[in-house]
PDB file of N, CA and C in Angstrom:
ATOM      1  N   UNK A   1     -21.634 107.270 164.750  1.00  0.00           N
ATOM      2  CA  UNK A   1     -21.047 106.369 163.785  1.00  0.00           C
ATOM      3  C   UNK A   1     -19.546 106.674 163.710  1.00  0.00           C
ATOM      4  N   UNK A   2     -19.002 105.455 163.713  1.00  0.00           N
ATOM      5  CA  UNK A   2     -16.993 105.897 163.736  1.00  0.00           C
ATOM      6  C   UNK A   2     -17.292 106.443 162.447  1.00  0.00           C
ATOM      7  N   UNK A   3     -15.871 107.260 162.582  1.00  0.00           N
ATOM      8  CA  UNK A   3     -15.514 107.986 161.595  1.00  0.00           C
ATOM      9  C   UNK A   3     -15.318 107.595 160.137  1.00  0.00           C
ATOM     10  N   UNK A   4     -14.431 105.980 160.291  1.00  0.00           N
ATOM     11  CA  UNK A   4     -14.039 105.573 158.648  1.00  0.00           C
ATOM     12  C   UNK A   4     -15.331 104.910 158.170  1.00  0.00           C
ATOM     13  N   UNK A   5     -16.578 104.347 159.162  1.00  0.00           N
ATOM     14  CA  UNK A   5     -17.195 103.515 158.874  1.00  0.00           C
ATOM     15  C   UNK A   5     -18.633 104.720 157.731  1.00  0.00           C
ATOM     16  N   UNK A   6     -18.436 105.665 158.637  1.00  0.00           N
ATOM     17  CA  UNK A   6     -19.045 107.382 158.049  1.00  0.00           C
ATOM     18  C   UNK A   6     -18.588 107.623 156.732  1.00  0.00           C
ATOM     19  N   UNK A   7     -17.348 107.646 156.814  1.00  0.00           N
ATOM     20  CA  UNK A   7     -16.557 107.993 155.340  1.00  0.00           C
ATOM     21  C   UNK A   7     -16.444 106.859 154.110  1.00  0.00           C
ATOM     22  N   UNK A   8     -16.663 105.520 154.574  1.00  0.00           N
ATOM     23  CA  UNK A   8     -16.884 104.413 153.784  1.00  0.00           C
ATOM     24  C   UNK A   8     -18.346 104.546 153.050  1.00  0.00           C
ATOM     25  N   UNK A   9     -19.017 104.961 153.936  1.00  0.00           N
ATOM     26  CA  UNK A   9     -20.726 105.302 153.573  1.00  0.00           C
ATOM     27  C   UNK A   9     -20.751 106.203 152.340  1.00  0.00           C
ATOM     28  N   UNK A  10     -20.082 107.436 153.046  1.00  0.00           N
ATOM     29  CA  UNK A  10     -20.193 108.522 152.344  1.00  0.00           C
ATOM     30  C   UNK A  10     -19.706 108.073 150.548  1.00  0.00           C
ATOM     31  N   UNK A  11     -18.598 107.374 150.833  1.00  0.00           N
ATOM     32  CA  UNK A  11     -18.104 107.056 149.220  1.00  0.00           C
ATOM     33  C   UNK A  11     -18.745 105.777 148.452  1.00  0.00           C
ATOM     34  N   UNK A  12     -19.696 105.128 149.018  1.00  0.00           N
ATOM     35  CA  UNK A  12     -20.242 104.091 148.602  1.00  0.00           C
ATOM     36  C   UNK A  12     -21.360 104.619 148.054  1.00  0.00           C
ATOM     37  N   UNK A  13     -22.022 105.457 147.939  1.00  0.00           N
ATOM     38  CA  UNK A  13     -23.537 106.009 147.717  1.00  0.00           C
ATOM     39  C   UNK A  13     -23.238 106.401 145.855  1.00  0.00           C
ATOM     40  N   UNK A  14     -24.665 106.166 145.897  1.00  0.00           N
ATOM     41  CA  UNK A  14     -25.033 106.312 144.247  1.00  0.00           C
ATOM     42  C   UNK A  14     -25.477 107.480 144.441  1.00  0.00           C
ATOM     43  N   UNK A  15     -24.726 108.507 143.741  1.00  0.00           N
ATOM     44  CA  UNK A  15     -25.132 110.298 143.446  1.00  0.00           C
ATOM     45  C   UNK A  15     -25.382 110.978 141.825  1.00  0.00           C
ATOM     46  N   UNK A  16     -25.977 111.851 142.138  1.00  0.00           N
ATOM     47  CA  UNK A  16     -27.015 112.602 140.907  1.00  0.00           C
ATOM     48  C   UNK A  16     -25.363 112.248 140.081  1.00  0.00           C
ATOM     49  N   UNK A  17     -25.507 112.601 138.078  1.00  0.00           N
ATOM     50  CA  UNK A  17     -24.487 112.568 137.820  1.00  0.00           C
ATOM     51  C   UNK A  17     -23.337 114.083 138.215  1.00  0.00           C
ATOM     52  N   UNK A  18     -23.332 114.764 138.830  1.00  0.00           N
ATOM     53  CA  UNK A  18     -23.067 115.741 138.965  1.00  0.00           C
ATOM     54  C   UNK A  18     -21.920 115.156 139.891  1.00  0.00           C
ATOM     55  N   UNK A  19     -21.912 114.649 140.608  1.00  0.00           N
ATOM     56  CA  UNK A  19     -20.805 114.015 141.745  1.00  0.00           C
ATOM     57  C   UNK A  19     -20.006 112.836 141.251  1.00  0.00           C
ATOM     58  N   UNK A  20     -18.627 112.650 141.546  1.00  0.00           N
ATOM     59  CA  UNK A  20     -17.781 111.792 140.815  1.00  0.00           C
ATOM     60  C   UNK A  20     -16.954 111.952 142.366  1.00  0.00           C
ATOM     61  N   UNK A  21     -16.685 110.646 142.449  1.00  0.00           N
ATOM     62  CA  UNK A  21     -15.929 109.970 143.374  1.00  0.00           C
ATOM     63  C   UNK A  21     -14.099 109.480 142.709  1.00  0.00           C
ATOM     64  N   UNK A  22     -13.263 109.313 144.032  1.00  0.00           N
ATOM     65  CA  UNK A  22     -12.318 109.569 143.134  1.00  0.00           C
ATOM     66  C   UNK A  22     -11.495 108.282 144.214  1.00  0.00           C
ATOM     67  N   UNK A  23     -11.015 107.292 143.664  1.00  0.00           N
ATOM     68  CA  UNK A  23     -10.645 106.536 144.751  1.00  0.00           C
ATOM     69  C   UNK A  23     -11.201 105.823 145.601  1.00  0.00           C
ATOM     70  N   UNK A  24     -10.765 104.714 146.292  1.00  0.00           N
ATOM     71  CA  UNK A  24     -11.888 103.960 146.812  1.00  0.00           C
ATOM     72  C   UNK A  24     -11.300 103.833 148.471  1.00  0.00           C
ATOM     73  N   UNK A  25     -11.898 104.601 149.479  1.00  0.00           N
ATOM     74  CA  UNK A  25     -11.710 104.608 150.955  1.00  0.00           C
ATOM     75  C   UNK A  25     -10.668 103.490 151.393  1.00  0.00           C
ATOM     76  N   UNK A  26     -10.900 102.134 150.748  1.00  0.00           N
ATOM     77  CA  UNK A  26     -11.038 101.320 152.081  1.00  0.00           C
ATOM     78  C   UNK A  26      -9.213 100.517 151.272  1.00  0.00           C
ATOM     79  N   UNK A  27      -9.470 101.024 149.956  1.00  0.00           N
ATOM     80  CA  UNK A  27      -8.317 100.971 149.654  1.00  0.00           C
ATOM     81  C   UNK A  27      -7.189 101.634 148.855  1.00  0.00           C
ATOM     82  N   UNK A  28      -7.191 102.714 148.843  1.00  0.00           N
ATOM     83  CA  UNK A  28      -6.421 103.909 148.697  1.00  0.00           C
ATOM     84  C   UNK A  28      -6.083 104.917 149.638  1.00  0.00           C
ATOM     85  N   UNK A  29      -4.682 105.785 149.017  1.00  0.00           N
ATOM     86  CA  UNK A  29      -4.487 106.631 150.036  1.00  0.00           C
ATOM     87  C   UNK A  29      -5.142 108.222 149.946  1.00  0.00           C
ATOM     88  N   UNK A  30      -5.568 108.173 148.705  1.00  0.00           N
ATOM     89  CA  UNK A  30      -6.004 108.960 148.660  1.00  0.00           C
ATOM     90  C   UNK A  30      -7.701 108.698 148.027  1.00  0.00           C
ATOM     91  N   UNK A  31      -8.404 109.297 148.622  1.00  0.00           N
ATOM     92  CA  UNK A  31      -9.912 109.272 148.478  1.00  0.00           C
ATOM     93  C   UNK A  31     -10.862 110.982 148.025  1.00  0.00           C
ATOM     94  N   UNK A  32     -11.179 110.816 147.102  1.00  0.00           N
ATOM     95  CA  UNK A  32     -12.193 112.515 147.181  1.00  0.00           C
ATOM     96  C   UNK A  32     -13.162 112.197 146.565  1.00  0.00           C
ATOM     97  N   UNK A  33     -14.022 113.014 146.846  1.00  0.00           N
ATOM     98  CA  UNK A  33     -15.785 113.570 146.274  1.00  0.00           C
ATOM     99  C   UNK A  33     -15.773 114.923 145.739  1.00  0.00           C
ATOM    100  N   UNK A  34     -16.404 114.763 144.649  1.00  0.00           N
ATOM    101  CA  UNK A  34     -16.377 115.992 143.893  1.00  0.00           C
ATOM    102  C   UNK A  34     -17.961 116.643 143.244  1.00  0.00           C
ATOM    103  N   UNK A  35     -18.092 117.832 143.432  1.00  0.00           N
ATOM    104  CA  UNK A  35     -19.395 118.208 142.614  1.00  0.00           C
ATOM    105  C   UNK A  35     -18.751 118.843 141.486  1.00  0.00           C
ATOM    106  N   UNK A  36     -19.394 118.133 140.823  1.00  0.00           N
ATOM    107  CA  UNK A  36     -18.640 118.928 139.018  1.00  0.00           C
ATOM    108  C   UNK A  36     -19.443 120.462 138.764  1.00  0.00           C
ATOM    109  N   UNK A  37     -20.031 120.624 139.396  1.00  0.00           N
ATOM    110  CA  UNK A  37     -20.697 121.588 138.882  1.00  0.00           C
ATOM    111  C   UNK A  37     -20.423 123.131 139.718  1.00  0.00           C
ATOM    112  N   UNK A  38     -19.998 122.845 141.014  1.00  0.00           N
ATOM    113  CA  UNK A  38     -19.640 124.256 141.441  1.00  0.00           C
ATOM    114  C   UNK A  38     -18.298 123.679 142.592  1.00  0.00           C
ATOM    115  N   UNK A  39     -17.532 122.790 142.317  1.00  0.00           N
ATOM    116  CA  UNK A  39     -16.021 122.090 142.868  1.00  0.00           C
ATOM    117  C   UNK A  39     -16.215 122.015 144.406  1.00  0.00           C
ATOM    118  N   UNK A  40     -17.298 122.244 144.764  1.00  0.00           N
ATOM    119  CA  UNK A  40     -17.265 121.257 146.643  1.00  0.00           C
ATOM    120  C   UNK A  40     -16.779 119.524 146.317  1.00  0.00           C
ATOM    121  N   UNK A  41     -15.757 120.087 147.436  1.00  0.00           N
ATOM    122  CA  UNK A  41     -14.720 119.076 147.269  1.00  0.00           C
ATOM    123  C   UNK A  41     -14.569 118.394 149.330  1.00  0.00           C
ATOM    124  N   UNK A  42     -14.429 117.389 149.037  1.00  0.00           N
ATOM    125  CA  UNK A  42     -14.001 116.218 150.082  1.00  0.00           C
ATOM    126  C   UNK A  42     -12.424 114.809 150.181  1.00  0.00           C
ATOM    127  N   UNK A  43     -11.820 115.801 150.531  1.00  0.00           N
ATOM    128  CA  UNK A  43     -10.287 114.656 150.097  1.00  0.00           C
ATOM    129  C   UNK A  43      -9.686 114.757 151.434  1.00  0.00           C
ATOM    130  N   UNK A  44      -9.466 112.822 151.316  1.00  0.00           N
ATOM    131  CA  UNK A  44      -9.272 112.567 152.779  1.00  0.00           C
ATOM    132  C   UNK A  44      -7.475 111.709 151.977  1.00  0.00           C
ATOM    133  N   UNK A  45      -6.861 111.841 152.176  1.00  0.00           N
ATOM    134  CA  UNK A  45      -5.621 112.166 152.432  1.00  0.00           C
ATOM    135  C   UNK A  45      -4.930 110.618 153.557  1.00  0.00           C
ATOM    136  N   UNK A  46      -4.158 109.769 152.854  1.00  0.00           N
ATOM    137  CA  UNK A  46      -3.559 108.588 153.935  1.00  0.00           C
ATOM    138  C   UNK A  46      -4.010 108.617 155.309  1.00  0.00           C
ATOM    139  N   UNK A  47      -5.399 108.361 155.370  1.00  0.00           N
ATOM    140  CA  UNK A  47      -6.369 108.251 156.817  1.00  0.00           C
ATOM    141  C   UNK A  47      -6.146 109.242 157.693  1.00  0.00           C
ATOM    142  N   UNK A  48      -5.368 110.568 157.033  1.00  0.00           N
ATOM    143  CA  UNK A  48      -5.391 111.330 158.537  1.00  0.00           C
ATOM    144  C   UNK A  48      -5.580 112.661 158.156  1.00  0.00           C
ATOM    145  N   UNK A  49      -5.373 113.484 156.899  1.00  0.00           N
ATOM    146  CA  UNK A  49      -5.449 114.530 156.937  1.00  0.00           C
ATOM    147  C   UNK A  49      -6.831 114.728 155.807  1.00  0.00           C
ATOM    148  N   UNK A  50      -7.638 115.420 156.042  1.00  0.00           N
ATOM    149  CA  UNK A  50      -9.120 115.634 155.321  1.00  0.00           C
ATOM    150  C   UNK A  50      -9.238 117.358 155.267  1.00  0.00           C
ATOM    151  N   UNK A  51      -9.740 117.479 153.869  1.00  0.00           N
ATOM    152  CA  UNK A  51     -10.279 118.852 153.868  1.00  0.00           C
ATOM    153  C   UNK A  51     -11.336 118.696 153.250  1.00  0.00           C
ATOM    154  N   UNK A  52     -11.982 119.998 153.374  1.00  0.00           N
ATOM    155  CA  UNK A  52     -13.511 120.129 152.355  1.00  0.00           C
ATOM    156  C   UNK A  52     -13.774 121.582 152.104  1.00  0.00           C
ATOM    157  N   UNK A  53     -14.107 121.472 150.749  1.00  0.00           N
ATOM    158  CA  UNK A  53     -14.006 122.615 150.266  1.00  0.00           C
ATOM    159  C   UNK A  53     -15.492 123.245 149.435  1.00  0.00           C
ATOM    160  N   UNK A  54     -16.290 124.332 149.969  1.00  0.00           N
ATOM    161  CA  UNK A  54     -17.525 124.314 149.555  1.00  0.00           C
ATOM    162  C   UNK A  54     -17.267 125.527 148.078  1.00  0.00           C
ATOM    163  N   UNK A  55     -18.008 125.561 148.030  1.00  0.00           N
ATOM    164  CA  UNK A  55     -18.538 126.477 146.371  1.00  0.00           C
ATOM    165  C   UNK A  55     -18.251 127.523 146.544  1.00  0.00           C
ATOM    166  N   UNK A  56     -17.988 128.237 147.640  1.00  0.00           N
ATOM    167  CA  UNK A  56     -17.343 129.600 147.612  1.00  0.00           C
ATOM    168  C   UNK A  56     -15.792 129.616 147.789  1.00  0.00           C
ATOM    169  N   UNK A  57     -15.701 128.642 148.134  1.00  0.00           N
ATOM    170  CA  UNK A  57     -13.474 128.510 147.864  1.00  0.00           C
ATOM    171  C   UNK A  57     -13.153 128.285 149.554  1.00  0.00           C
ATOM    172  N   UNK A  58     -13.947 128.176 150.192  1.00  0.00           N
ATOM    173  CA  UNK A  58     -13.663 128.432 151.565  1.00  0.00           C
ATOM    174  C   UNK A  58     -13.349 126.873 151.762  1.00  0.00           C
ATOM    175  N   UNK A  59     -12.062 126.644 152.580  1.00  0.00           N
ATOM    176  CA  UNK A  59     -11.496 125.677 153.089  1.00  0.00           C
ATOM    177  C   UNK A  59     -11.356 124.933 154.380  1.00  0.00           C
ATOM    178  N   UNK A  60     -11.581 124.086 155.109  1.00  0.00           N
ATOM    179  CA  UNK A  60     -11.746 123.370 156.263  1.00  0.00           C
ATOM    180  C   UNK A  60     -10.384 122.590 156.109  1.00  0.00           C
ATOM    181  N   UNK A  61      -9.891 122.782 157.099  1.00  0.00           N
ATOM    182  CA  UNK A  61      -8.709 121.016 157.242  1.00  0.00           C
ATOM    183  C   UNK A  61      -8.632 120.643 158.297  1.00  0.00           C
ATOM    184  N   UNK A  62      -8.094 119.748 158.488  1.00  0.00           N
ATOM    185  CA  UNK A  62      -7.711 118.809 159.769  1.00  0.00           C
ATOM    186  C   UNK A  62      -6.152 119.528 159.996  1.00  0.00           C
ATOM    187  N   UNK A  63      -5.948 119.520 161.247  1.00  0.00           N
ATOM    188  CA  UNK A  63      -4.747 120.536 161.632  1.00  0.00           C
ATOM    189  C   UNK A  63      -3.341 119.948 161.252  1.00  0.00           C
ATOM    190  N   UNK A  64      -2.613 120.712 160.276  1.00  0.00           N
ATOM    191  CA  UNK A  64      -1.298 120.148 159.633  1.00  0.00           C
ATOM    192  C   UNK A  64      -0.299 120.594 160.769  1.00  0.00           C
ATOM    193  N   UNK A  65       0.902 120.054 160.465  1.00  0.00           N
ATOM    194  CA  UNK A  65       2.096 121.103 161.776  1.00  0.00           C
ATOM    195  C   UNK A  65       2.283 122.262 161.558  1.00  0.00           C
ATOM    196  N   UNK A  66       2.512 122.571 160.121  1.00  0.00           N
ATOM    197  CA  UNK A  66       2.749 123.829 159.579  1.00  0.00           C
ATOM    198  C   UNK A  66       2.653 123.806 158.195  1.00  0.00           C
ATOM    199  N   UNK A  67       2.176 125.516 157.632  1.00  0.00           N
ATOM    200  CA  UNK A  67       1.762 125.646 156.167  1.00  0.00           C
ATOM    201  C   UNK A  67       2.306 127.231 156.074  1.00  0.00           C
ATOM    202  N   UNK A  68       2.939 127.463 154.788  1.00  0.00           N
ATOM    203  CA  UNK A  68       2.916 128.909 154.310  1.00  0.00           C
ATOM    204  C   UNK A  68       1.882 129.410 153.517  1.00  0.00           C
ATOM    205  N   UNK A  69       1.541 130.704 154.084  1.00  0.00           N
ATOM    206  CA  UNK A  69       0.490 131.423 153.155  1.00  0.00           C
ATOM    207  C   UNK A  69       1.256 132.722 153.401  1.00  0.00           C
ATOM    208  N   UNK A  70       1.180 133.372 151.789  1.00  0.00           N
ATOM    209  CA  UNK A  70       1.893 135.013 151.779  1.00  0.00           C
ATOM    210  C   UNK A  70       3.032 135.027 152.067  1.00  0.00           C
ATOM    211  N   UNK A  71       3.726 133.975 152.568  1.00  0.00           N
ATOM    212  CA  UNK A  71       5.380 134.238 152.718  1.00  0.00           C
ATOM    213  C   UNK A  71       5.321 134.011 153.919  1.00  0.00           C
ATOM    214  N   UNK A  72       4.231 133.747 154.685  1.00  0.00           N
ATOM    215  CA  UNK A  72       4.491 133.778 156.081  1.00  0.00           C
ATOM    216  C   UNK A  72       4.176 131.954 156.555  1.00  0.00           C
ATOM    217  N   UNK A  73       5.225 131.646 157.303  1.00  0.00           N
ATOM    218  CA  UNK A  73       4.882 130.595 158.080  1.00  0.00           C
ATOM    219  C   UNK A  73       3.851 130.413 159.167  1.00  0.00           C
ATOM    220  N   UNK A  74       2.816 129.490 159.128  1.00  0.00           N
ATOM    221  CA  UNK A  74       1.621 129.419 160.202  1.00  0.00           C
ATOM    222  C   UNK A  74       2.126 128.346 160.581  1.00  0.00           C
ATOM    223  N   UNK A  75       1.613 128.108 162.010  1.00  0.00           N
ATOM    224  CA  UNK A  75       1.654 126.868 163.178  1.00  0.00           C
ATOM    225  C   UNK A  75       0.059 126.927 163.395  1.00  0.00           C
ATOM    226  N   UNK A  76      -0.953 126.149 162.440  1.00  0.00           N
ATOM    227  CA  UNK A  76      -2.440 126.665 163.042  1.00  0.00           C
ATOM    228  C   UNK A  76      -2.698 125.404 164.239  1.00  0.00           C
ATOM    229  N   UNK A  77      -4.094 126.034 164.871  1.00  0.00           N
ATOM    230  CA  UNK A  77      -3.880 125.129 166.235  1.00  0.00           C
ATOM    231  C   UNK A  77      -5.324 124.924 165.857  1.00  0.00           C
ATOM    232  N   UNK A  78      -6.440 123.840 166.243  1.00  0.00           N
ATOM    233  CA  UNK A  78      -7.739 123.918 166.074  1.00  0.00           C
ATOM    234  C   UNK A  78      -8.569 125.094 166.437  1.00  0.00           C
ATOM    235  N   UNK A  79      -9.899 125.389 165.492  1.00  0.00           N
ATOM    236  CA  UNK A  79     -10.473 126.545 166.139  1.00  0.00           C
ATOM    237  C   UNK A  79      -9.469 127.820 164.517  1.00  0.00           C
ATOM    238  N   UNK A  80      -7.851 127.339 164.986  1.00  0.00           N
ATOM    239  CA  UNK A  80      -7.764 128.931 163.939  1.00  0.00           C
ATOM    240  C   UNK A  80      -8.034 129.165 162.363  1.00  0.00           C
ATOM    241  N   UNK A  81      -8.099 129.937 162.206  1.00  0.00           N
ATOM    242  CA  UNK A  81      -8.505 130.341 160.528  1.00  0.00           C
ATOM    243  C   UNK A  81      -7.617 131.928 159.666  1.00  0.00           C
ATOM    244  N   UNK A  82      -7.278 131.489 158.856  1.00  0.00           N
ATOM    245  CA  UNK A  82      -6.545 132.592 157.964  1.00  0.00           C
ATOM    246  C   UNK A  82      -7.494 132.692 156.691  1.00  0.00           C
ATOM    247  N   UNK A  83      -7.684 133.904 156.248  1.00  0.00           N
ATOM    248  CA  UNK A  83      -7.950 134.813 155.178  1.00  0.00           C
ATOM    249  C   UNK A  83      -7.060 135.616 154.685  1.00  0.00           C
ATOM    250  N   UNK A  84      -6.935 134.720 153.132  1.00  0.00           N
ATOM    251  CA  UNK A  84      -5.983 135.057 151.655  1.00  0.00           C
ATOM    252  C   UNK A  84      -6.123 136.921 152.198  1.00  0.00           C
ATOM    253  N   UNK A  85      -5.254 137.111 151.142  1.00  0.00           N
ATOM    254  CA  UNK A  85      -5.469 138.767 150.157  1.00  0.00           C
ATOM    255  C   UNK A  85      -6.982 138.433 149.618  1.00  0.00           C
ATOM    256  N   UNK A  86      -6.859 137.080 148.457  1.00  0.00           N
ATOM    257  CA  UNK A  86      -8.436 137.137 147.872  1.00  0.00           C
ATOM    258  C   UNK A  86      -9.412 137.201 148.608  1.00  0.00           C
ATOM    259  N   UNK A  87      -9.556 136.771 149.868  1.00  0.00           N
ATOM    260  CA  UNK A  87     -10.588 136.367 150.628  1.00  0.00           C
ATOM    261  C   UNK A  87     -11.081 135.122 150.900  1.00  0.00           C
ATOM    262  N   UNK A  88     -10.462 133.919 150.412  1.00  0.00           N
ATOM    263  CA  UNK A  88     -11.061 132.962 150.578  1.00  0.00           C
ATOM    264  C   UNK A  88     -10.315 132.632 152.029  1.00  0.00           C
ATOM    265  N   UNK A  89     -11.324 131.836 152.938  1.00  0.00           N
ATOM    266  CA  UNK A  89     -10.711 131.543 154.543  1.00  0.00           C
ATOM    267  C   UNK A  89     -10.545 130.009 154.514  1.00  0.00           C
ATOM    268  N   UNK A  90      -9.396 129.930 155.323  1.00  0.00           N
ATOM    269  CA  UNK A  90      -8.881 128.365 155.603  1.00  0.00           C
ATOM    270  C   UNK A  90      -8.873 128.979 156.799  1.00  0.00           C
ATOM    271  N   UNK A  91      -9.352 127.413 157.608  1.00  0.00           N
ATOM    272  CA  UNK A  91     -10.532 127.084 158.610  1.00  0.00           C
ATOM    273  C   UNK A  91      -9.600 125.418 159.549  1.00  0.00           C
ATOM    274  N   UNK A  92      -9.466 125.467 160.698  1.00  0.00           N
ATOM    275  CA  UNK A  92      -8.725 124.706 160.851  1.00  0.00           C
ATOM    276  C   UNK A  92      -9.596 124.088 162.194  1.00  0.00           C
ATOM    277  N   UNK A  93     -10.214 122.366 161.566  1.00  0.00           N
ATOM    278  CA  UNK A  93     -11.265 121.747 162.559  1.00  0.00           C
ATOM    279  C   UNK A  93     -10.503 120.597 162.918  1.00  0.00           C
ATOM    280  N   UNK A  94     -11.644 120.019 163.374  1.00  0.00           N
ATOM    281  CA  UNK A  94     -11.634 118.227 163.741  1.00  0.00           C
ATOM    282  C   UNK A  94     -11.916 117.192 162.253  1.00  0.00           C
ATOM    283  N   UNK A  95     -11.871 116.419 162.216  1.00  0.00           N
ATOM    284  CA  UNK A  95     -11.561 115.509 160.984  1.00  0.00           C
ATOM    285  C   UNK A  95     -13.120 115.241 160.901  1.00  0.00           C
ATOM    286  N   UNK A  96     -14.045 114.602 162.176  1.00  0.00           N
ATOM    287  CA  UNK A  96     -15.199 114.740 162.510  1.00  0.00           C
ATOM    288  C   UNK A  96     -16.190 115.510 162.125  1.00  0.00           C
ATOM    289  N   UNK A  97     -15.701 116.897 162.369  1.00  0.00           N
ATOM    290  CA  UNK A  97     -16.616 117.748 161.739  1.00  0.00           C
ATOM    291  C   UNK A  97     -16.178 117.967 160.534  1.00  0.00           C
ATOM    292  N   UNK A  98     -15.062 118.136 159.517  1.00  0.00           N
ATOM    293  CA  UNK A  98     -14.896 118.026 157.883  1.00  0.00           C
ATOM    294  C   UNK A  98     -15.616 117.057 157.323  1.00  0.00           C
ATOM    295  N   UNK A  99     -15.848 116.177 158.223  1.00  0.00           N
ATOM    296  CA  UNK A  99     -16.393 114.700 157.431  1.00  0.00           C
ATOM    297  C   UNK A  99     -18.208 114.906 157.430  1.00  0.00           C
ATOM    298  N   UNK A 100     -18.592 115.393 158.657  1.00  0.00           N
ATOM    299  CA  UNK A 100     -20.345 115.411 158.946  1.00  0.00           C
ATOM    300  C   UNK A 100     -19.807 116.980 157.896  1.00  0.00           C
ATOM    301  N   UNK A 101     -19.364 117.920 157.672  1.00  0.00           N
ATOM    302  CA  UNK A 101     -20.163 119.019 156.465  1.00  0.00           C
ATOM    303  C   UNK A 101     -20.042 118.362 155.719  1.00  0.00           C
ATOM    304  N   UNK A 102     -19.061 117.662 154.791  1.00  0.00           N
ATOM    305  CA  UNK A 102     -19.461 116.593 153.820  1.00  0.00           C
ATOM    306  C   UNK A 102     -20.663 115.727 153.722  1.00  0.00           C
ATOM    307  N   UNK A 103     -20.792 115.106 154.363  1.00  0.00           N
ATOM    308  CA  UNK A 103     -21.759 114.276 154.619  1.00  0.00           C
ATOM    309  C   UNK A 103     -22.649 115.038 154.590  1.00  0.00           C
ATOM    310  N   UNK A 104     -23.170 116.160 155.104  1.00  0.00           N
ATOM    311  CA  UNK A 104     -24.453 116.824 154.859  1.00  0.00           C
ATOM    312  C   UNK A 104     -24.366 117.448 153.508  1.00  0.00           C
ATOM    313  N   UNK A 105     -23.889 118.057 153.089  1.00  0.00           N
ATOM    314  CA  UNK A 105     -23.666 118.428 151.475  1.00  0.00           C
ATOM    315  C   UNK A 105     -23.815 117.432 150.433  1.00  0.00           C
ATOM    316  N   UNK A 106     -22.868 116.421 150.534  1.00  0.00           N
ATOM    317  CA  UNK A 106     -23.335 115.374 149.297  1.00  0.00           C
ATOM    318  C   UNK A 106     -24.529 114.663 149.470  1.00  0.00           C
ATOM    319  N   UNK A 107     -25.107 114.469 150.849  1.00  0.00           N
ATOM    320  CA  UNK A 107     -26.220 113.837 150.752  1.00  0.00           C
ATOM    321  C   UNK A 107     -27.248 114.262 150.645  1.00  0.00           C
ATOM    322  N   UNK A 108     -27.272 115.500 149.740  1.00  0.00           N
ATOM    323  CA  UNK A 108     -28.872 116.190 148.861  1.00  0.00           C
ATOM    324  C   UNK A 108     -28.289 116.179 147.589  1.00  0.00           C
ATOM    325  N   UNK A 109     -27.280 115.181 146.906  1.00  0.00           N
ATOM    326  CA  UNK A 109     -27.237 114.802 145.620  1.00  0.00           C
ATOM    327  C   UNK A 109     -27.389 113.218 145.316  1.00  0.00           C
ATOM    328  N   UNK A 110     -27.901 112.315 146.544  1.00  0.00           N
ATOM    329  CA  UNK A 110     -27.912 111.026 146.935  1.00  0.00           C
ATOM    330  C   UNK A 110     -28.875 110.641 145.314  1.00  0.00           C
ATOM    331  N   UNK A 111     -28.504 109.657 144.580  1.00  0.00           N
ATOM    332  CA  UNK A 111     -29.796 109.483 143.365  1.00  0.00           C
ATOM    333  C   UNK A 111     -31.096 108.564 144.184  1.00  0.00           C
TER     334      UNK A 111
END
């Protein structure tokens, strides 16, 4: 399934009340899914940049040019991943796969 037609799905679905949608895909630039109850999060960003974020703080994105963490400048490339001081890891994928862990996560809160 293309990707936006996946992510149109994903935000169209009727979910337990626990999930709140934020924006509407097909016409905004910004779009997210939210579980209120432990913050797994899905925000897709002017059609190109997507992250997802599960219940332990751990972060997925779609590959930016560059980001600071700790003072230090990163260039991440797909595949790489950094871990805070705290421990939480940012995780650097395909837009594809941010979108199918979403998609498998919100859809065991489907009503």
């Amino acid at each position: 399934m293309p990707l936006t037609k996946k992510i149109a799905e994903l935000t169209s679905k009727n979910y337990n009340t626990n999930i709140t949608i934020m924006g509407d895909f097909e016409d905004s630039n910004h779009t997210s899914i939210l579980d209120n109850d432990n913050g797994t999060i899905l925000v897709v960003s002017n059609r190109d940049q997507f992250y997802f974020k599960d219940q332990h703080r751990n972060l997925w994105l779609s590959v930016l040019d560059s980001f600071q963490i700790d003072g230090k400048q990163h260039y991440p490339e797909l595949g790489d991943s950094y871990t805070l001081n705290h421990g939480v890891q940012y995780s650097f994928t395909t837009k594809e796969a941010i979108v199918e862990m979403a998609f498998n996560y919100f859809e065991k809160h489907v009503d």
